[in-house]
PDB file of N, CA and C in Angstrom:
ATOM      1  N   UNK A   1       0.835  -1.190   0.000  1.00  0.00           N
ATOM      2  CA  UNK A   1       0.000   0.000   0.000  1.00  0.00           C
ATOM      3  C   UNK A   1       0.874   1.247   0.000  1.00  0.00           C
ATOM      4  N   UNK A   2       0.661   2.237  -0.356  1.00  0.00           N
ATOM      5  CA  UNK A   2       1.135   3.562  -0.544  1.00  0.00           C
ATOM      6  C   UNK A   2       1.239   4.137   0.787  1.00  0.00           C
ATOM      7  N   UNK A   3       2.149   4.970   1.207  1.00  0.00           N
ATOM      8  CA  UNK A   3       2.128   5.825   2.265  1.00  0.00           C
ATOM      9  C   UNK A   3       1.120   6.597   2.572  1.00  0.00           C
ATOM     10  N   UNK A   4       0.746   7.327   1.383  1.00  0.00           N
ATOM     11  CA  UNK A   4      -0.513   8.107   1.074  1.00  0.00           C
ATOM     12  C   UNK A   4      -2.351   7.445   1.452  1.00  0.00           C
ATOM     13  N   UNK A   5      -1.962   6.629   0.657  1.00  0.00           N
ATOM     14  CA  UNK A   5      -3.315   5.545   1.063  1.00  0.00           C
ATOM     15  C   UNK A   5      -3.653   5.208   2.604  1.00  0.00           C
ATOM     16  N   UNK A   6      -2.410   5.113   3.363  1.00  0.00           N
ATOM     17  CA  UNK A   6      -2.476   4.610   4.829  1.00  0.00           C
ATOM     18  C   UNK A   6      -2.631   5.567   5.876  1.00  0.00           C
ATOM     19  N   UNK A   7      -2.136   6.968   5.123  1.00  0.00           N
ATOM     20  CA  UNK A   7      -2.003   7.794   5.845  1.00  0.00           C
ATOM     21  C   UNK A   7      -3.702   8.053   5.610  1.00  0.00           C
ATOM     22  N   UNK A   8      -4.212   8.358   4.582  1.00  0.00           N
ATOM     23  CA  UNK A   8      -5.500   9.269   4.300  1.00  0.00           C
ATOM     24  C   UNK A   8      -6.670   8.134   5.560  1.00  0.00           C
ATOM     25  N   UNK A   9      -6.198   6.685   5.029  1.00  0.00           N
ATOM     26  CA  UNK A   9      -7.442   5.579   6.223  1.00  0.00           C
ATOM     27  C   UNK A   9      -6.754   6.240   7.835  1.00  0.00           C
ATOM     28  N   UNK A  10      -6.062   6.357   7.578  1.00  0.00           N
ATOM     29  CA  UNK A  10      -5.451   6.964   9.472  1.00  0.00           C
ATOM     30  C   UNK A  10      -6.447   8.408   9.887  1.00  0.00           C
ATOM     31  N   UNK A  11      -5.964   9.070   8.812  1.00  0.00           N
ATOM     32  CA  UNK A  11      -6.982  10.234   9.011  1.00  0.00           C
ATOM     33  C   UNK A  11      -8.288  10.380   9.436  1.00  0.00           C
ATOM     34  N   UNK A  12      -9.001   9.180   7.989  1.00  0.00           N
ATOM     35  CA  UNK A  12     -10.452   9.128   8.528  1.00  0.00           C
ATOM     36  C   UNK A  12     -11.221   8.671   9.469  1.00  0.00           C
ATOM     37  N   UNK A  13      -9.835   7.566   9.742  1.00  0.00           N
ATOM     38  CA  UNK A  13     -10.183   6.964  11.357  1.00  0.00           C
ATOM     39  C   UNK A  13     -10.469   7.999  12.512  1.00  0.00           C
ATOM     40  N   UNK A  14      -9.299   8.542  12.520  1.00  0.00           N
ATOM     41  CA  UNK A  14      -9.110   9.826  13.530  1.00  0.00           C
ATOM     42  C   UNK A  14     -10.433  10.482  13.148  1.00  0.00           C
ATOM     43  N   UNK A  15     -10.658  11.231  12.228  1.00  0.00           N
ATOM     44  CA  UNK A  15     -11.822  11.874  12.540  1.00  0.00           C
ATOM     45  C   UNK A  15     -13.244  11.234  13.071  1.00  0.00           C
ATOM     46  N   UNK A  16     -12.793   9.895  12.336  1.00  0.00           N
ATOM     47  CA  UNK A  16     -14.413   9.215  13.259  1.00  0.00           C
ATOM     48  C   UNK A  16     -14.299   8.953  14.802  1.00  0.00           C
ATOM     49  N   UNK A  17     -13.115   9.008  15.222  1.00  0.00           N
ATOM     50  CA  UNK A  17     -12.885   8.599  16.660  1.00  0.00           C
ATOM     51  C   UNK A  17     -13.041  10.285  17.723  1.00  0.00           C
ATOM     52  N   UNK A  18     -12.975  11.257  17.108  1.00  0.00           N
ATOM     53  CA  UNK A  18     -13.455  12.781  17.668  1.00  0.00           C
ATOM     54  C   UNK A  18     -14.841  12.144  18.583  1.00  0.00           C
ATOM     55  N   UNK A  19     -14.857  12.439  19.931  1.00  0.00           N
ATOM     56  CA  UNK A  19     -15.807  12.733  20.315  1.00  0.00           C
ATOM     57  C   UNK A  19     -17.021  13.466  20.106  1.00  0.00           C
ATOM     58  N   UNK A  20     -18.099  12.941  19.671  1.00  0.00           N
ATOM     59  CA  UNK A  20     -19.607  13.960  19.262  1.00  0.00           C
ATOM     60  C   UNK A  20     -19.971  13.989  20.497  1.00  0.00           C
ATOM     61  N   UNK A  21     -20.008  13.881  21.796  1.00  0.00           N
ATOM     62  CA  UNK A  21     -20.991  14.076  22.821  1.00  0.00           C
ATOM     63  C   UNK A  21     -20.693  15.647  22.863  1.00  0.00           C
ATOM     64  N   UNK A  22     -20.174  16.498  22.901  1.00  0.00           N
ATOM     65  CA  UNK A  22     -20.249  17.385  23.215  1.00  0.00           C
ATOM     66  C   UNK A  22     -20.619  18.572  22.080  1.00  0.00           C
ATOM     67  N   UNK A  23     -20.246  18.070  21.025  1.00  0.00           N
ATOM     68  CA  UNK A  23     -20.916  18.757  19.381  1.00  0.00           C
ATOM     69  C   UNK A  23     -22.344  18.175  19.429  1.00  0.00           C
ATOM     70  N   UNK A  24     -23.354  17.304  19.909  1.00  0.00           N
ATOM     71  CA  UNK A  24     -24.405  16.765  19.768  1.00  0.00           C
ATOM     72  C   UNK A  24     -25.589  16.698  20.768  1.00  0.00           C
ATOM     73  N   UNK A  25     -25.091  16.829  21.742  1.00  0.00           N
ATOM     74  CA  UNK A  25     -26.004  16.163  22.882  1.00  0.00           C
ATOM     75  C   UNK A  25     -25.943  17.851  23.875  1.00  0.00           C
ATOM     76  N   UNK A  26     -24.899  18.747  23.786  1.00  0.00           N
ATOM     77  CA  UNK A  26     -25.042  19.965  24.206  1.00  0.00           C
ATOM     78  C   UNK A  26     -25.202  21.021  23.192  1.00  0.00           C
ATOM     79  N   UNK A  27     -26.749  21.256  22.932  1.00  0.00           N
ATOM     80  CA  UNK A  27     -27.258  22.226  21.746  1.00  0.00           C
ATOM     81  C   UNK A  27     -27.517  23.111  22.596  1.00  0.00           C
ATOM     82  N   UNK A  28     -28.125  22.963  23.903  1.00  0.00           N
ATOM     83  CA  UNK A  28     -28.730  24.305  24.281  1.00  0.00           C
ATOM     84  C   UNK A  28     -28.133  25.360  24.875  1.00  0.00           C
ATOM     85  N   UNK A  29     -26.886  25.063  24.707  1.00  0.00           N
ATOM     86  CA  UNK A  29     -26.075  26.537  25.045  1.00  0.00           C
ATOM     87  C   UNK A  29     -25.501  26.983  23.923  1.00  0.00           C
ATOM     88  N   UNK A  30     -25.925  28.152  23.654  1.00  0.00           N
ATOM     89  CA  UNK A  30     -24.844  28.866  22.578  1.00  0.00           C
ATOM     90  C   UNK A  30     -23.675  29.128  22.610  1.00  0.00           C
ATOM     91  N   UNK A  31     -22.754  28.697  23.706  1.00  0.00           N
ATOM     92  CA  UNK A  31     -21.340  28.736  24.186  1.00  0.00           C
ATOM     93  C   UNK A  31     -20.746  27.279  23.702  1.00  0.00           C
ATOM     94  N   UNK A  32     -21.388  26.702  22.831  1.00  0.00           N
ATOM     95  CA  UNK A  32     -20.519  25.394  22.569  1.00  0.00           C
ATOM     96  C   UNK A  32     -19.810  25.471  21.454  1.00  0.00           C
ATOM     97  N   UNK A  33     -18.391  26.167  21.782  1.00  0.00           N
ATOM     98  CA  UNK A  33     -17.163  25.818  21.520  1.00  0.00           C
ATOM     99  C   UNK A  33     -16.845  24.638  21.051  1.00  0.00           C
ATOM    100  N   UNK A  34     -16.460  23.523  22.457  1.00  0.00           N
ATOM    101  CA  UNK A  34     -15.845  22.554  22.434  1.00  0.00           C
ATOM    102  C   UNK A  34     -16.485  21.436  21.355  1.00  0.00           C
ATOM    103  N   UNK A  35     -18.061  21.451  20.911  1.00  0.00           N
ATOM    104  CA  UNK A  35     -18.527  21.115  20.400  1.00  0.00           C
ATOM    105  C   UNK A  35     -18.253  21.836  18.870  1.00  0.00           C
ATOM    106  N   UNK A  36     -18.155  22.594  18.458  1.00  0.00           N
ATOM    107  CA  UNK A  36     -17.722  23.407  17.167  1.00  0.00           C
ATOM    108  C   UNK A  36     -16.398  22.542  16.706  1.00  0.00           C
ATOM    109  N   UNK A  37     -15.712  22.908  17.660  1.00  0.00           N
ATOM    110  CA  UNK A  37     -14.390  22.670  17.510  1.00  0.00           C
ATOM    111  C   UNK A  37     -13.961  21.051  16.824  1.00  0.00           C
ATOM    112  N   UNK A  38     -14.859  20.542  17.940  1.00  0.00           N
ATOM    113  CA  UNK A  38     -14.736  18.827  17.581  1.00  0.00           C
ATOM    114  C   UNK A  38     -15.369  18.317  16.215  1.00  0.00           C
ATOM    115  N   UNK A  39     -16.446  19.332  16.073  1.00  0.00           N
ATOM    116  CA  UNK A  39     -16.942  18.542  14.391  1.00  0.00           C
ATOM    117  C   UNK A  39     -16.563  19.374  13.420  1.00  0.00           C
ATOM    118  N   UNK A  40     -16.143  20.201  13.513  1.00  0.00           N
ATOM    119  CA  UNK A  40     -14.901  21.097  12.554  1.00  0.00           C
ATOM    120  C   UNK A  40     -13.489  20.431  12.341  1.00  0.00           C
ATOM    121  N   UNK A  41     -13.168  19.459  13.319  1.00  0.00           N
ATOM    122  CA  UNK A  41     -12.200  19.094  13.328  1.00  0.00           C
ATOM    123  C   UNK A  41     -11.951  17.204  12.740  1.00  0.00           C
ATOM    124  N   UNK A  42     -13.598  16.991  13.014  1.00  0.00           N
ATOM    125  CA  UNK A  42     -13.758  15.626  12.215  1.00  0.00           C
ATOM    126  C   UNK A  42     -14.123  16.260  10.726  1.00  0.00           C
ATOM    127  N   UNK A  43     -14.579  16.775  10.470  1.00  0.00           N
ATOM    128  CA  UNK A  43     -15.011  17.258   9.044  1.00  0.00           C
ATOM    129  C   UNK A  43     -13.733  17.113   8.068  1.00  0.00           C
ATOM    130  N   UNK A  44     -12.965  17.989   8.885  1.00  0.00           N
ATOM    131  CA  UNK A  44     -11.495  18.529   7.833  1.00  0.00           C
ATOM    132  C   UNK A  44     -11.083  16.853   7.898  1.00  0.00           C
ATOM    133  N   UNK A  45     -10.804  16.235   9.198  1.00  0.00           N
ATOM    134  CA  UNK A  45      -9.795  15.073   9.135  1.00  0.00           C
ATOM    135  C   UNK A  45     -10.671  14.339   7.776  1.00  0.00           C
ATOM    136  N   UNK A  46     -11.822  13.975   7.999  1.00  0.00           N
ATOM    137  CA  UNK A  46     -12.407  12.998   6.833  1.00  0.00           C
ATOM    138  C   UNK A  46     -12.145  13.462   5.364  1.00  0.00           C
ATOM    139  N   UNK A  47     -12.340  14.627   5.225  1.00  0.00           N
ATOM    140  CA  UNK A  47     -11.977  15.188   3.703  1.00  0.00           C
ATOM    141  C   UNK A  47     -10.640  15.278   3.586  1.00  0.00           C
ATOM    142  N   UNK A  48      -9.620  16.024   4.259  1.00  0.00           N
ATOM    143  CA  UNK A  48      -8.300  15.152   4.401  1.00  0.00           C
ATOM    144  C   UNK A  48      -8.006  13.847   3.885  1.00  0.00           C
ATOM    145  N   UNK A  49      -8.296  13.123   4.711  1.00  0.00           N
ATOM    146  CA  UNK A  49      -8.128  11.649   4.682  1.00  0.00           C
ATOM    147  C   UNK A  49      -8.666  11.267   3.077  1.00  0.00           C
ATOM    148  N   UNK A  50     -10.022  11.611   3.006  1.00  0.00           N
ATOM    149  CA  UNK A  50     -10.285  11.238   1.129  1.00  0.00           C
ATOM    150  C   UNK A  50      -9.520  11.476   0.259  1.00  0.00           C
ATOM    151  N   UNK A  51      -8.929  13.092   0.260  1.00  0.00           N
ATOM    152  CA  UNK A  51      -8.496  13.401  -0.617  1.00  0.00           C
ATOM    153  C   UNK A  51      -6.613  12.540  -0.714  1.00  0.00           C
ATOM    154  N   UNK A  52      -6.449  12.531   0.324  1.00  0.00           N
ATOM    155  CA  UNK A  52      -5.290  11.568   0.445  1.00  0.00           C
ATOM    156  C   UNK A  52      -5.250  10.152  -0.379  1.00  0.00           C
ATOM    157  N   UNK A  53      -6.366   9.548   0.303  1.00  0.00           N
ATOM    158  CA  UNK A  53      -6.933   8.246  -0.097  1.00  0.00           C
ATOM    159  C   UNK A  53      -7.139   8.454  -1.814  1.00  0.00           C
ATOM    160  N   UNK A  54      -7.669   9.342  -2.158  1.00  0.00           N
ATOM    161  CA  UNK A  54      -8.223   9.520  -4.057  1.00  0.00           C
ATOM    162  C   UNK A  54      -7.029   9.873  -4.395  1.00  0.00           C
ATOM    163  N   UNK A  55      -6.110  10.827  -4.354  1.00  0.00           N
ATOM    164  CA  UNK A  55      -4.757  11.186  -4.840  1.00  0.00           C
ATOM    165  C   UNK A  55      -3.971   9.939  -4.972  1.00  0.00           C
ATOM    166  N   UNK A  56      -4.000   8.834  -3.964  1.00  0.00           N
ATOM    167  CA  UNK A  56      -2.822   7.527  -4.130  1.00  0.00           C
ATOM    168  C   UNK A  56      -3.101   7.040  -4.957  1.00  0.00           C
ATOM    169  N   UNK A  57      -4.135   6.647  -5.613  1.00  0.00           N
ATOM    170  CA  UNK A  57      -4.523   5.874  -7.050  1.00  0.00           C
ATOM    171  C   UNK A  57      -3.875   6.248  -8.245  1.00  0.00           C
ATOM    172  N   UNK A  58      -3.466   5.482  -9.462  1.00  0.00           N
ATOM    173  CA  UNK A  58      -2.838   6.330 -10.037  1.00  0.00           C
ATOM    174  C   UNK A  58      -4.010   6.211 -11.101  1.00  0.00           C
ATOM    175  N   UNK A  59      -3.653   7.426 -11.973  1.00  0.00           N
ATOM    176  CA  UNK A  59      -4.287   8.199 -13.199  1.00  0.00           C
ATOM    177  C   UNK A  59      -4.648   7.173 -13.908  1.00  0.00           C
ATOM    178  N   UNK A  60      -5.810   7.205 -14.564  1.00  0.00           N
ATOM    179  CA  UNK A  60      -6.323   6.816 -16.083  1.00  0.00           C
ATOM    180  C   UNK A  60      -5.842   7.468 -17.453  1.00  0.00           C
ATOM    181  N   UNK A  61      -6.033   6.273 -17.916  1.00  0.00           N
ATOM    182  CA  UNK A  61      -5.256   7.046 -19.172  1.00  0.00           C
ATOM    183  C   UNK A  61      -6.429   8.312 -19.913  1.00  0.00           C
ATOM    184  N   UNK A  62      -7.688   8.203 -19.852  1.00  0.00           N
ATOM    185  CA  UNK A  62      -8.327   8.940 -20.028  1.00  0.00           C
ATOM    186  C   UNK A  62      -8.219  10.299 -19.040  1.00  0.00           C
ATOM    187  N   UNK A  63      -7.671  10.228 -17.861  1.00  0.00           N
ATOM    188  CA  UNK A  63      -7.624  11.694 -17.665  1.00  0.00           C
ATOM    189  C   UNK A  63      -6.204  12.313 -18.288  1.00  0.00           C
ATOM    190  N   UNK A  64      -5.537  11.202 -18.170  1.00  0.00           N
ATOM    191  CA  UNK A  64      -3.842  12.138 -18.718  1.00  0.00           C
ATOM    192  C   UNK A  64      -4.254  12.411 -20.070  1.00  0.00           C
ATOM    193  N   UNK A  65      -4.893  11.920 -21.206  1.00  0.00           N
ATOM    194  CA  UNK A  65      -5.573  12.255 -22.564  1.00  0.00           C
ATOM    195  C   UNK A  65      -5.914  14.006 -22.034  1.00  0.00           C
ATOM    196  N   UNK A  66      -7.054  14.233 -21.055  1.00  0.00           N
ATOM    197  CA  UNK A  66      -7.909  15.346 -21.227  1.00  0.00           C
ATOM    198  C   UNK A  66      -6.582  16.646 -20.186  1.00  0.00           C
ATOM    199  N   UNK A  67      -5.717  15.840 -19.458  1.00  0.00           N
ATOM    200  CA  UNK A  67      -4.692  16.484 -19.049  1.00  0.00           C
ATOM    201  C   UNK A  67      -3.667  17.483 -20.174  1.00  0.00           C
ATOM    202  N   UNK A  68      -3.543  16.627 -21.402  1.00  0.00           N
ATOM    203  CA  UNK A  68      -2.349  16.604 -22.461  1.00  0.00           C
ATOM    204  C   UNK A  68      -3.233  17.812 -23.553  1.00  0.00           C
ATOM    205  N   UNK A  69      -4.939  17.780 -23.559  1.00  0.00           N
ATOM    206  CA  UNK A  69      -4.897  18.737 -24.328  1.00  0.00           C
ATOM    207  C   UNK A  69      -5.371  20.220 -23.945  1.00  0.00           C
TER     208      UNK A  69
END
């Protein structure tokens, strides 16, 4: 496997492992920070992690075609 590939599944792990109790279950204060913070911070890791994960694959010859003209 690619460095890239292992790294991007590491990522998305990490972001699924962020705690939601405090982004989810505390709505009724408008002071939730810690909750912002935590699903702002799984968001990026998962799209991170994809774009990691989609970049390790290599190219089709049909995109290097639409690349070349």
């Amino acid at each position: 496997m690619n460095i890239k590939r292992i790294s991007g599944f590491g990522s998305m792990l990490l972001g699924l492992l962020v705690p939601f109790q405090s982004a989810f279950l505390n709505i009724e204060e408008m002071k939730n920070t810690l909750g912002l913070i935590s699903f702002m911070a799984c968001l990026a890791l998962l799209f991170t992690g994809y774009a990691l994960v989609d970049s390790s694959y290599p190219k089709t010859e049909a995109a290097n075609a639409d690349d070349q003209h």
